[in-house]
Protein backbone atom coordinates (compact mmCIF):
# COMPACT_ATOMS: atom_id res chain seq x y z
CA UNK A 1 -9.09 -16.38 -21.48
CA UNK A 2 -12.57 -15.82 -23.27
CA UNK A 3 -12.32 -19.74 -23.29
CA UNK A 4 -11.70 -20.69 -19.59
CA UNK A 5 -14.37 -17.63 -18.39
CA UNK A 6 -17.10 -19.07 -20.91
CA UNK A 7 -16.90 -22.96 -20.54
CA UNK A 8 -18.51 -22.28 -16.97
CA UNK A 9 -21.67 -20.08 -18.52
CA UNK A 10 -21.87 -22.71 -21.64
CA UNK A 11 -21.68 -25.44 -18.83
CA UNK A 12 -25.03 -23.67 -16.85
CA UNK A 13 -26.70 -22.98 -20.25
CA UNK A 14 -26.48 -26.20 -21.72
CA UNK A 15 -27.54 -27.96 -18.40
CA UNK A 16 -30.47 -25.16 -17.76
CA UNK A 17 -28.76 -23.91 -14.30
CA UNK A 18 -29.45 -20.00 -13.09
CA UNK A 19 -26.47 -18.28 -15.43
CA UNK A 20 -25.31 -15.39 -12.52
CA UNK A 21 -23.58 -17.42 -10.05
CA UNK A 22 -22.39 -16.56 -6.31
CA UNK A 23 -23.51 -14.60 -3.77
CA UNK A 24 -21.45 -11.24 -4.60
CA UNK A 25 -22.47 -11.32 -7.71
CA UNK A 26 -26.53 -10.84 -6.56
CA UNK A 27 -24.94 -8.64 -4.26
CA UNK A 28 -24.06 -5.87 -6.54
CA UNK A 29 -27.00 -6.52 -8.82
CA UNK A 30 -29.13 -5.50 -5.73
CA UNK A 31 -26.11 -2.34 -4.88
CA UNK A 32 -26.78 -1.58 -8.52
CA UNK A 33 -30.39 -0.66 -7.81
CA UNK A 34 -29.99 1.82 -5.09
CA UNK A 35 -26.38 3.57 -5.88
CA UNK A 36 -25.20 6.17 -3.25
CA UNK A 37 -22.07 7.78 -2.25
CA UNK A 38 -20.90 4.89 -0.89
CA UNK A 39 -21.25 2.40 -3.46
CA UNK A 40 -20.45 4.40 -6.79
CA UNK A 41 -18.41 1.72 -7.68
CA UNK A 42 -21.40 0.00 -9.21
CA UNK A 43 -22.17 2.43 -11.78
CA UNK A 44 -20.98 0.45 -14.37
CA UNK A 45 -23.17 -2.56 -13.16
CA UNK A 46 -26.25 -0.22 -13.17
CA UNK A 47 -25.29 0.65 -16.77
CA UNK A 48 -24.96 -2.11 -18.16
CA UNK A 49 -27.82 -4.32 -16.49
CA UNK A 50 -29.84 -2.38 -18.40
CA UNK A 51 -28.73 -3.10 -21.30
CA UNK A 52 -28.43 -6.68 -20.41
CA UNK A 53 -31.59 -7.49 -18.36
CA UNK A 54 -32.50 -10.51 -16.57
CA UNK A 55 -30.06 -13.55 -17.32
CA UNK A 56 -28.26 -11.78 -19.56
CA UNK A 57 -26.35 -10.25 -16.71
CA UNK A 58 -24.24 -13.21 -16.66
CA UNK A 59 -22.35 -11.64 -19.61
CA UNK A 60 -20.93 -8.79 -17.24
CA UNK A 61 -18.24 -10.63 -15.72
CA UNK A 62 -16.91 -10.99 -19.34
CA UNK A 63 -17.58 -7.84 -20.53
CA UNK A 64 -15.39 -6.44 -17.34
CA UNK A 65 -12.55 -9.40 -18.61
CA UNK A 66 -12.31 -8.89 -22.53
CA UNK A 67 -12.08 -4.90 -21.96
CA UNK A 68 -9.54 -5.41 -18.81
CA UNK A 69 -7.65 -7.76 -21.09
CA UNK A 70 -7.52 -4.92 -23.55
CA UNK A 71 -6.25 -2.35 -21.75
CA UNK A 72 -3.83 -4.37 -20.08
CA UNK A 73 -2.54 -4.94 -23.30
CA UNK A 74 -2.56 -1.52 -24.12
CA UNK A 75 -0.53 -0.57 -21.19
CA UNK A 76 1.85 -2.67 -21.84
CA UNK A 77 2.82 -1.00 -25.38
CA UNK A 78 2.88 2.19 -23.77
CA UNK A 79 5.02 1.37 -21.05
CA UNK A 80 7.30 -1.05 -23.21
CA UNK A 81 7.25 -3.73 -20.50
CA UNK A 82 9.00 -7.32 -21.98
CA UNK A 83 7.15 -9.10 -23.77
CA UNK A 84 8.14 -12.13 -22.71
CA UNK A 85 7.41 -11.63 -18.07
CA UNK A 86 4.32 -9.84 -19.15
CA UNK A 87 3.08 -12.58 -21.41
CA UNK A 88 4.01 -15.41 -18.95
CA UNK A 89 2.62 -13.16 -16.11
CA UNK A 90 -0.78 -12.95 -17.92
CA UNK A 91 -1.39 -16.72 -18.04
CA UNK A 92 0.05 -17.76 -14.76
CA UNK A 93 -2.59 -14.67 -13.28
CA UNK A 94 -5.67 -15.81 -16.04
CA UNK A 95 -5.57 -19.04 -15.58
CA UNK A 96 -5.65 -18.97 -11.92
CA UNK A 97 -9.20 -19.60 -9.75
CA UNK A 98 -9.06 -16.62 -7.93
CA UNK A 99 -8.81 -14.89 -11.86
CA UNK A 100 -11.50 -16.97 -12.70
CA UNK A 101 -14.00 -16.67 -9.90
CA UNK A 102 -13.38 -13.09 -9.84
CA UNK A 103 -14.23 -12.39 -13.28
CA UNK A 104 -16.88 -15.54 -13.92
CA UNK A 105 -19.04 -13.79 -11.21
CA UNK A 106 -19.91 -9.88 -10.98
CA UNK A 107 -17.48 -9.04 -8.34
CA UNK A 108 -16.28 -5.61 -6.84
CA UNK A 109 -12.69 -6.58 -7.44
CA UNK A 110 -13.94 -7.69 -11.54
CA UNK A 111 -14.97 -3.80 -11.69
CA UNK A 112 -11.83 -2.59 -9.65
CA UNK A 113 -9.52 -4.36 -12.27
CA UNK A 114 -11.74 -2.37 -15.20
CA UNK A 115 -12.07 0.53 -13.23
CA UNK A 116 -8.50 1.35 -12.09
CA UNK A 117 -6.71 -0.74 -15.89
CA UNK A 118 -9.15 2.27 -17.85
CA UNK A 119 -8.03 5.01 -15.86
CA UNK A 120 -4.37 4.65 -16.39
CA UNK A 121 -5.33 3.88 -20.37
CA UNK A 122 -6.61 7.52 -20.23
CA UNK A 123 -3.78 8.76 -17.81
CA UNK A 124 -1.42 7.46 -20.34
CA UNK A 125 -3.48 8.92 -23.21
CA UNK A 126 -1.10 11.73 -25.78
CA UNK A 127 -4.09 13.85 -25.56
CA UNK A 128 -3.95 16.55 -22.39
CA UNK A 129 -7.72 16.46 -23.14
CA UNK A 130 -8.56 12.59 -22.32
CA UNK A 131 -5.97 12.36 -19.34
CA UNK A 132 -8.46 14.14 -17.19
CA UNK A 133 -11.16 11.79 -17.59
CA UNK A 134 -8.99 9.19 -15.76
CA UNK A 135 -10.14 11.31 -12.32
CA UNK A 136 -13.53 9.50 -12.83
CA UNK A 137 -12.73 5.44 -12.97
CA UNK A 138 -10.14 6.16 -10.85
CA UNK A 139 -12.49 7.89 -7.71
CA UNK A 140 -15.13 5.99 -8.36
CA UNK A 141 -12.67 2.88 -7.42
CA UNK A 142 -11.72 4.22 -4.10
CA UNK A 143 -15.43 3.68 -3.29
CA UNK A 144 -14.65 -0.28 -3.32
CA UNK A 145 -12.78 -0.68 -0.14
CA UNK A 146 -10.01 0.81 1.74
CA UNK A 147 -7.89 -1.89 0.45
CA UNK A 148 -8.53 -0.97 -2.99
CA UNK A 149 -8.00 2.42 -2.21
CA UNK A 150 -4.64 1.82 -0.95
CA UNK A 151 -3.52 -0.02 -3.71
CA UNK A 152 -4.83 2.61 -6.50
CA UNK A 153 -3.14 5.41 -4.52
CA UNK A 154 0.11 3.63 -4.59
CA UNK A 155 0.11 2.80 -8.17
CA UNK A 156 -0.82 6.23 -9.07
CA UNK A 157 2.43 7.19 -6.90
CA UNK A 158 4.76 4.72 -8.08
CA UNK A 159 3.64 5.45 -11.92
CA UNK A 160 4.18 9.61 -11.19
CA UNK A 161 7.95 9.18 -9.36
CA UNK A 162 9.06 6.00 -12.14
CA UNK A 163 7.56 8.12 -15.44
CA UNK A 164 6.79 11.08 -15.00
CA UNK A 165 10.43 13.16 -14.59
CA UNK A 166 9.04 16.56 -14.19
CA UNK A 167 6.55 18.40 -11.84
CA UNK A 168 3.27 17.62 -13.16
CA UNK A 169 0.09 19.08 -12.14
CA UNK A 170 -2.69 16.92 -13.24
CA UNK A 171 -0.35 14.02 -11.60
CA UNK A 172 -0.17 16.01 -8.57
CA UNK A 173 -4.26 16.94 -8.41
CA UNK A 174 -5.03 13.28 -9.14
CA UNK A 175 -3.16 12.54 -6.30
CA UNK A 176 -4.25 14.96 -3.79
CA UNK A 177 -7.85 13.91 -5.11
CA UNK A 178 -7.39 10.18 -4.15
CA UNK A 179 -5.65 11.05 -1.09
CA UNK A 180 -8.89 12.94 -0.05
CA UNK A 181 -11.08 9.83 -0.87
CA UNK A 182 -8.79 7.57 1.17
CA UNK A 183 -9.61 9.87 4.04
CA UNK A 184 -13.04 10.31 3.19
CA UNK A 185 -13.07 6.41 3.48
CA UNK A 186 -11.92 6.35 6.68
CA UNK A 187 -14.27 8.98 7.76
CA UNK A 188 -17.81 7.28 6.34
CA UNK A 189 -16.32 4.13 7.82
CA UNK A 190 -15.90 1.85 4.57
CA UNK A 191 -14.94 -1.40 5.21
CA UNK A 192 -11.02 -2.44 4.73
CA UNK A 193 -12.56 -5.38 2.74
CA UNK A 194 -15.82 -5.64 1.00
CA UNK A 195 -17.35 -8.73 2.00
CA UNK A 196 -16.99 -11.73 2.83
CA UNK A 197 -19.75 -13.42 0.60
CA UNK A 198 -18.79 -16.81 1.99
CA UNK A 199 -17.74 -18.65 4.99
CA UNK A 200 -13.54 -17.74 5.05
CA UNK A 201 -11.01 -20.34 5.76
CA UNK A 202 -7.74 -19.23 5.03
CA UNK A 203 -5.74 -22.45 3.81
CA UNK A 204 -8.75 -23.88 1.30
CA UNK A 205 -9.38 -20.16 0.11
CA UNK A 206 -5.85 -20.35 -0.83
CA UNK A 207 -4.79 -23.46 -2.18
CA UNK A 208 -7.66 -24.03 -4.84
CA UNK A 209 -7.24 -27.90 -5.11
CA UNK A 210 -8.14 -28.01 -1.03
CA UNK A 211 -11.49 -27.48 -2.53
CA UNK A 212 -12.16 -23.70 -1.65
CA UNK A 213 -14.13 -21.19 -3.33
CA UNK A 214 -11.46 -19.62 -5.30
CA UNK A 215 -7.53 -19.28 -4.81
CA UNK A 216 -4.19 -20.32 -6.28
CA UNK A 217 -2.62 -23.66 -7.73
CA UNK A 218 -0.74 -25.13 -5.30
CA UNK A 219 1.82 -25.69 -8.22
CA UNK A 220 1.72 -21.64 -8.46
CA UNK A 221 2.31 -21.44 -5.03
CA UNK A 222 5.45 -23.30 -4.85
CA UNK A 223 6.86 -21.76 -7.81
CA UNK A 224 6.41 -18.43 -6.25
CA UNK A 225 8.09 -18.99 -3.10
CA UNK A 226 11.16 -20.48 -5.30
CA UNK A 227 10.61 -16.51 -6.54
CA UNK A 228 10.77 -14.87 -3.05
CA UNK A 229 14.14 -16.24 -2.67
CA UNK A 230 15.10 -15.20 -6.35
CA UNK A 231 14.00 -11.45 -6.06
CA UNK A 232 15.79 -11.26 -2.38
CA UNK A 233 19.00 -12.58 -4.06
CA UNK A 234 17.91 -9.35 -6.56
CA UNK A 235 17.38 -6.86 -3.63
CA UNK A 236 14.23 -5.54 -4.49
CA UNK A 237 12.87 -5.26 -1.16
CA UNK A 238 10.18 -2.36 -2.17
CA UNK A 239 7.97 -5.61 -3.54
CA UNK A 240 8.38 -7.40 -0.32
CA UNK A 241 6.67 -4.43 1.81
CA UNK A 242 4.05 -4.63 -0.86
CA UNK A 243 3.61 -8.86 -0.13
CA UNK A 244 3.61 -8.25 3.53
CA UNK A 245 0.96 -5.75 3.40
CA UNK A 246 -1.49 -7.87 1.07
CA UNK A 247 -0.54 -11.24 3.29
CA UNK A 248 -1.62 -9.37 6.60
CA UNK A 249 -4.70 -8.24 4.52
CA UNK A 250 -5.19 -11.83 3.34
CA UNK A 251 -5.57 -13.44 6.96
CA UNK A 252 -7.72 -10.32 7.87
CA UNK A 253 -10.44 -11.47 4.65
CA UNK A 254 -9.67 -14.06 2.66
CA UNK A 255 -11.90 -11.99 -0.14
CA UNK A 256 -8.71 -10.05 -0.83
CA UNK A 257 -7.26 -13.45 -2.35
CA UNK A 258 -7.63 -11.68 -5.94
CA UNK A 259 -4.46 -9.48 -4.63
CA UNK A 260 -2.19 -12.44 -3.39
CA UNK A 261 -3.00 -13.90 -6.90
CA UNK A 262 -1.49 -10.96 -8.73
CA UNK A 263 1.57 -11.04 -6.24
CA UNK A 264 1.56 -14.63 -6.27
CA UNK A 265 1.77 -14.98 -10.11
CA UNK A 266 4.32 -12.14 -10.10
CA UNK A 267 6.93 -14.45 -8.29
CA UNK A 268 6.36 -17.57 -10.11
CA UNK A 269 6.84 -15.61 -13.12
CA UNK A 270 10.44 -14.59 -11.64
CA UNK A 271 10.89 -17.85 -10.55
CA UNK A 272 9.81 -19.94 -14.12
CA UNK A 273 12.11 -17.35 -16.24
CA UNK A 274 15.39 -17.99 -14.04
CA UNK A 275 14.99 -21.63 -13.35
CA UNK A 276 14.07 -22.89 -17.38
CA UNK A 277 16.44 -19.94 -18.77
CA UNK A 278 19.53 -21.11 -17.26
CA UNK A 279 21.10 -23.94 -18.60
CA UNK A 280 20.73 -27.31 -17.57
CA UNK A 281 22.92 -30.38 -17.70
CA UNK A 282 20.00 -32.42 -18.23
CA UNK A 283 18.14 -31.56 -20.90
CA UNK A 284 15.59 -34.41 -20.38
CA UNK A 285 15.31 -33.64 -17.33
CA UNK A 286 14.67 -29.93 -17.57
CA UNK A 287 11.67 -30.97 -20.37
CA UNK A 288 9.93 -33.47 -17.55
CA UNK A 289 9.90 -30.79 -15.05
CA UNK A 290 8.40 -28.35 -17.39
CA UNK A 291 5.88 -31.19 -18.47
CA UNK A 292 4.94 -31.90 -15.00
CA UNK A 293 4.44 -28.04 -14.09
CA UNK A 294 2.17 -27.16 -16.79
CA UNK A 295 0.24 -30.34 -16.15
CA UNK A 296 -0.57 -29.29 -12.77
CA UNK A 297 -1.53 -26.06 -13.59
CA UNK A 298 -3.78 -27.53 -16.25
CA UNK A 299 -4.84 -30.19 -13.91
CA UNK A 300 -5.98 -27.12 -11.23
CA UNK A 301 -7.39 -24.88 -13.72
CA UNK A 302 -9.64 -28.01 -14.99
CA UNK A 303 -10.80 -29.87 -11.62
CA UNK A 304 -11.96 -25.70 -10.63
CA UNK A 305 -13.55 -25.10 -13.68
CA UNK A 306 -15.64 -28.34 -13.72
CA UNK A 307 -17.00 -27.08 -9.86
CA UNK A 308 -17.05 -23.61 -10.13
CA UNK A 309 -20.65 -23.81 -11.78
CA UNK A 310 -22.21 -25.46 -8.29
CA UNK A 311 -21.50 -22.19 -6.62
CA UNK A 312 -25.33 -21.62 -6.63
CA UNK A 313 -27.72 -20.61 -6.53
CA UNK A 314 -29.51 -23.95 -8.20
CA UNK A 315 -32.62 -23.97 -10.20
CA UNK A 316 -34.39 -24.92 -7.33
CA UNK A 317 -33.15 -22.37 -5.12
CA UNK A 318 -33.98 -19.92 -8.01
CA UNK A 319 -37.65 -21.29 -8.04
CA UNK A 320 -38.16 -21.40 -4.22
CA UNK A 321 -36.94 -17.88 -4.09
CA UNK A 322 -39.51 -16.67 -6.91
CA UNK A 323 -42.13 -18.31 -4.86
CA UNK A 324 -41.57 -16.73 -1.62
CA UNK A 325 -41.23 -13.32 -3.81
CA UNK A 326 -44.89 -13.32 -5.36
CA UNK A 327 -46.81 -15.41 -2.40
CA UNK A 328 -45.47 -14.05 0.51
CA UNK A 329 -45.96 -10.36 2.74
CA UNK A 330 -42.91 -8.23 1.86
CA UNK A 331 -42.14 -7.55 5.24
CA UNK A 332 -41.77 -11.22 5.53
CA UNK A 333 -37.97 -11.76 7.50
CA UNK A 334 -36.58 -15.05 6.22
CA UNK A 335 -34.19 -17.00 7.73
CA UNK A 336 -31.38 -18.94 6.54
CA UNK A 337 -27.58 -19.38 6.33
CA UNK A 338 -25.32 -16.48 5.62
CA UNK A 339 -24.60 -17.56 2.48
CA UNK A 340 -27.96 -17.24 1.18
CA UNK A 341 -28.71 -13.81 2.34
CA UNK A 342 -28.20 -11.83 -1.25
CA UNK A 343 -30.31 -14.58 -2.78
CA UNK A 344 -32.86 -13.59 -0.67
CA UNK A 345 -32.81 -9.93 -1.15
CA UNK A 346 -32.17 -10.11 -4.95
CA UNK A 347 -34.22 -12.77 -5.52
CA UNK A 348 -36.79 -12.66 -3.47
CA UNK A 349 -37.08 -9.30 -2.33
CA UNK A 350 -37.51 -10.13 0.90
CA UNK A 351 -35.46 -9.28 4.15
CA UNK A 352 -33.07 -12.04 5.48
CA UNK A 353 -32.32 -11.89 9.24
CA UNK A 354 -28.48 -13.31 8.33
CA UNK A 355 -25.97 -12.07 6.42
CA UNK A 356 -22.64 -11.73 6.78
CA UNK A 357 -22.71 -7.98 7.31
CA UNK A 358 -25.02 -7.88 10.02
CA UNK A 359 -23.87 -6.62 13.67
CA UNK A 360 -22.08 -9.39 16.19
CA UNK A 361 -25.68 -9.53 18.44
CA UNK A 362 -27.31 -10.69 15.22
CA UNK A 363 -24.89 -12.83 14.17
CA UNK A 364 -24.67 -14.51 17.68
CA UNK A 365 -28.62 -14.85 17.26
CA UNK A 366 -28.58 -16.33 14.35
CA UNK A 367 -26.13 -18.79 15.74
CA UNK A 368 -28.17 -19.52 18.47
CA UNK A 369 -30.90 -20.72 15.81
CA UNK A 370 -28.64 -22.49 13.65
CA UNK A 371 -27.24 -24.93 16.57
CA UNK A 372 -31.28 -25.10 18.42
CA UNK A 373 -31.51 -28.81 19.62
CA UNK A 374 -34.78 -27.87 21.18
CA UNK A 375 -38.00 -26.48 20.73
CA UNK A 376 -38.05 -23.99 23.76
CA UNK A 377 -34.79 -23.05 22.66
CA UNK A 378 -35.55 -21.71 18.99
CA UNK A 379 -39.25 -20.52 19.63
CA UNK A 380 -38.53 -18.14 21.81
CA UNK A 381 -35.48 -16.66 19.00
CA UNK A 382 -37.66 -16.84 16.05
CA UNK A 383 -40.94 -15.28 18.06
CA UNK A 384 -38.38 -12.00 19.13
CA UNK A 385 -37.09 -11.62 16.00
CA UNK A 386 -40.18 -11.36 13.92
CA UNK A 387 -38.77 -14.87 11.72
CA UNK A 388 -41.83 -15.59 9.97
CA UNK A 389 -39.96 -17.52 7.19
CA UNK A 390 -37.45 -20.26 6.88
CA UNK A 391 -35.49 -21.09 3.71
CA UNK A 392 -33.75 -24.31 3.77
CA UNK A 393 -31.41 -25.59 0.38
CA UNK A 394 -29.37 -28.64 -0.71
CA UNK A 395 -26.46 -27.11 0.48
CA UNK A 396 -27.97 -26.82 4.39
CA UNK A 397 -29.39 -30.46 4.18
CA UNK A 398 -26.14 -31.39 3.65
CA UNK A 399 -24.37 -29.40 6.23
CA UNK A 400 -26.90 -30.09 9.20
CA UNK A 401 -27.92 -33.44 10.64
CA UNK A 402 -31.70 -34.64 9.60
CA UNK A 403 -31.99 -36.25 12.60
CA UNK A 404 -31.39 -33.76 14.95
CA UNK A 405 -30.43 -30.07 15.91
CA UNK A 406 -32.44 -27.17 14.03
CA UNK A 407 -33.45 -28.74 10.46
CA UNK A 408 -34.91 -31.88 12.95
CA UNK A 409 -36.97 -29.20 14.73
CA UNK A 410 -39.09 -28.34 11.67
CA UNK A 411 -41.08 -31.20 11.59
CA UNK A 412 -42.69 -29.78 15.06
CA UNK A 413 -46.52 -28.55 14.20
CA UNK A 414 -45.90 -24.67 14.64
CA UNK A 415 -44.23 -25.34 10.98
CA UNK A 416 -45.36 -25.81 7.93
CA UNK A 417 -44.12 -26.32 4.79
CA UNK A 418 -45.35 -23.86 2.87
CA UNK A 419 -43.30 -24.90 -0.84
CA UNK A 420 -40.66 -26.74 -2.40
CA UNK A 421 -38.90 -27.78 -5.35
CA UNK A 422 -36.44 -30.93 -5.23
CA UNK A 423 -34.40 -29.58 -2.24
CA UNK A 424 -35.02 -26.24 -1.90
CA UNK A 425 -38.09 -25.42 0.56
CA UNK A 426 -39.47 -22.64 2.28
CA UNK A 427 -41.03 -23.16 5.62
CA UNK A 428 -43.85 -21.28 7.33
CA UNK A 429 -42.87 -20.33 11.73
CA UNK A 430 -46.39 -19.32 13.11
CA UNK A 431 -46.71 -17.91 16.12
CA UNK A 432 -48.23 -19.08 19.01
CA UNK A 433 -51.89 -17.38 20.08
CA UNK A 434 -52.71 -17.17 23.60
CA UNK A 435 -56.26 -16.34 24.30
């Protein structure tokens, strides 16, 4: 695991990228700066960017991995689960994209995973002293998302009515306490998802090897519905209520893709014990098919890993951004894509006019900009909107014609280009003065 999670940081060292990667990740470094009620979730981000300033961030998303690992591991002694599904479980679930993006970038569901794995360590604890201090990771993940919320309250319930055979009040406060936050959620209007941090498409955010951000092995994928029909066959229904819940969740964000991995490498886990444990005729045969499986997965795991580092930002995004942050006002509003909106604020401590959590009006604005094919079409947007900066990347040069629409537009005189570096550049909107 400490293998697949560092090849992509060697990869950016060794080749002199920016070492924190994706968008969520300079989300919560900028969250970890100004922690409220709302976002305590980030505590242990604040703590430990300061004792890992700078770059050295990077090393969170392994911290969060190595001590999730461990507790994992821990829970399973305690709770005597086979060694043989939980080992088998733990690679199909590691060595998926969705594992690896999630835990390769400083993400909320990275922190969740440490969060909720270290309260039930302490829950589980022999000492009636330490069990208490599970009440803290375990409220301060209910700040993530309703989602999350959900899902700790459910394993807290499931864990009290399958192990604990007695009336138990610190089960029963814990309870009552996280029932309160899922309520309180509701009330301060969290989101059911954090995010997104990226443009979602549900069948490439998926299915990994259709190129999307993160997601599962297509290999995986089939093997786990070859599970669904195993576990039906097995009547346990309770876990279908659970997949039906997380799928609807799913097609609402595809962020919540680090769930349907879990669930997703829970069936093929079913479905790889009962198909190579029974016996086959066809020995050979059964020894190609396992060849072929783990060669896919491999194959998956590999092709991800070798893009996952192009995420972004680049160097040159990294270098634009430091430019606009020292030689521009800072109630500059910059303008670009989406996607580059926690660059922006991290980075360049400036305000970006898009971002994925802005209201529908803006959003509808910002498309208006985006798809200008004419000059008295975006002046007029820009002007209203106080856009006094534009930040254009590799990525945008790529997605929008040259030769036309709104990057064509910037070669009119009201723009300048005020700096670049290889193809990142910042450009300059002045307004127009009429005496």
């Amino acid at each position: 695991m400490i293998l697949l999670l560092g090849i992509p940081l060697l990869v950016n060292v060794l080749q002199g990228n920016v070492l924190i990667t994706g968008t969520e990740s300079y989300y919560h470094l900028y969250e970890s700066n100004n922690v409220t009620i709302h976002n305590l979730y980030v505590i242990p981000i604040s703590i430990l960017t300061m004792v890992l300033p700078g770059q050295w961030a990077s090393i969170i998303p392994l911290i969060f991995a190595i001590c999730s690992l461990l507790f994992v591991f821990s829970i399973q002694n305690k709770l005597k689960i086979q060694q043989k599904y939980f080992f088998l479980f733990v690679i199909f679930f590691v060595i998926s994209p969705a594992f690896i993006y999630t835990f390769s970038t400083i993400s909320a569901y990275a922190v969740y995973t440490f969060l909720v794995l270290s309260g039930f360590v302490l829950l589980t604890h022999n000492s009636s002293y330490i069990k208490p201090i599970a009440f803290f990771p375990f409220i301060l993940a209910t700040t993530i998302d309703i989602l999350s919320t959900s899902i700790v309250l459910c394993s807290v319930f499931v864990y009290y009515i399958t192990k604990i055979n007695k009336r138990n009040a610190l089960y029963t406060t814990l309870f009552i306490i996280l029932g309160i936050m899922f309520i309180v959620n509701l009330f301060f209007h969290q989101p059911f998802i954090i995010g997104p941090f990226h443009v979602e498409q549900i069948v490439p955010d998926l299915i990994s090897d259709l190129g999307g951000i993160s997601g599962v092995s297509f290999f995986l994928v089939l093997l786990s519905m070859m599970g669904i029909t195993f576990l039906w066959k097995m009547k346990q229904y309770s876990i279908y209520i659970i997949t039906l819940f997380i799928g609807i969740s799913y097609c609402i964000h595809t962020q919540s893709i680090f769930y349907v991995s879990i669930i997703v490498g829970l069936f093929a886990t079913v479905a790889f014990t009962r198909t190579f444990e029974r016996k086959w005729e066809l020995q050979d045969v059964k020894k190609i098919a396992f060849f072929v499986f783990f060669l896919g997965l491999a194959f998956s795991t590999l092709t991800y890993i070798d893009r996952i580092d192009q995420i972004g930002p680049l160097t040159a995004d990294n270098e634009v951004l430091t430019w606009i942050k020292v030689n521009t006002p800072q109630n500059s509003i910059v303008f670009s894509t989406a996607e580059n909106s926690e660059y922006i604020r991290y980075i360049a401590e400036r305000t970006p006019f898009n971002s994925f959590s802005q209201d529908a009006t803006t959003q509808d604005v910002s498309a208006s900009i985006l798809n200008s094919t004419y000059i008295h079409e975006l002046f007029p947007l820009l002007e209203n909107n106080n856009i006094t900066l534009i930040y254009i990347n590799k990525k945008m040069k790529e997605e929008f014609d040259q030769e036309q629409g709104f990057t064509f537009l910037l070669k009119n005189e009201r723009f300048k280009l005020a700096h670049s570096h290889e193809e990142s550049e910042v450009w300059a909107f002045t307004k127009e003065y009429i005496e």
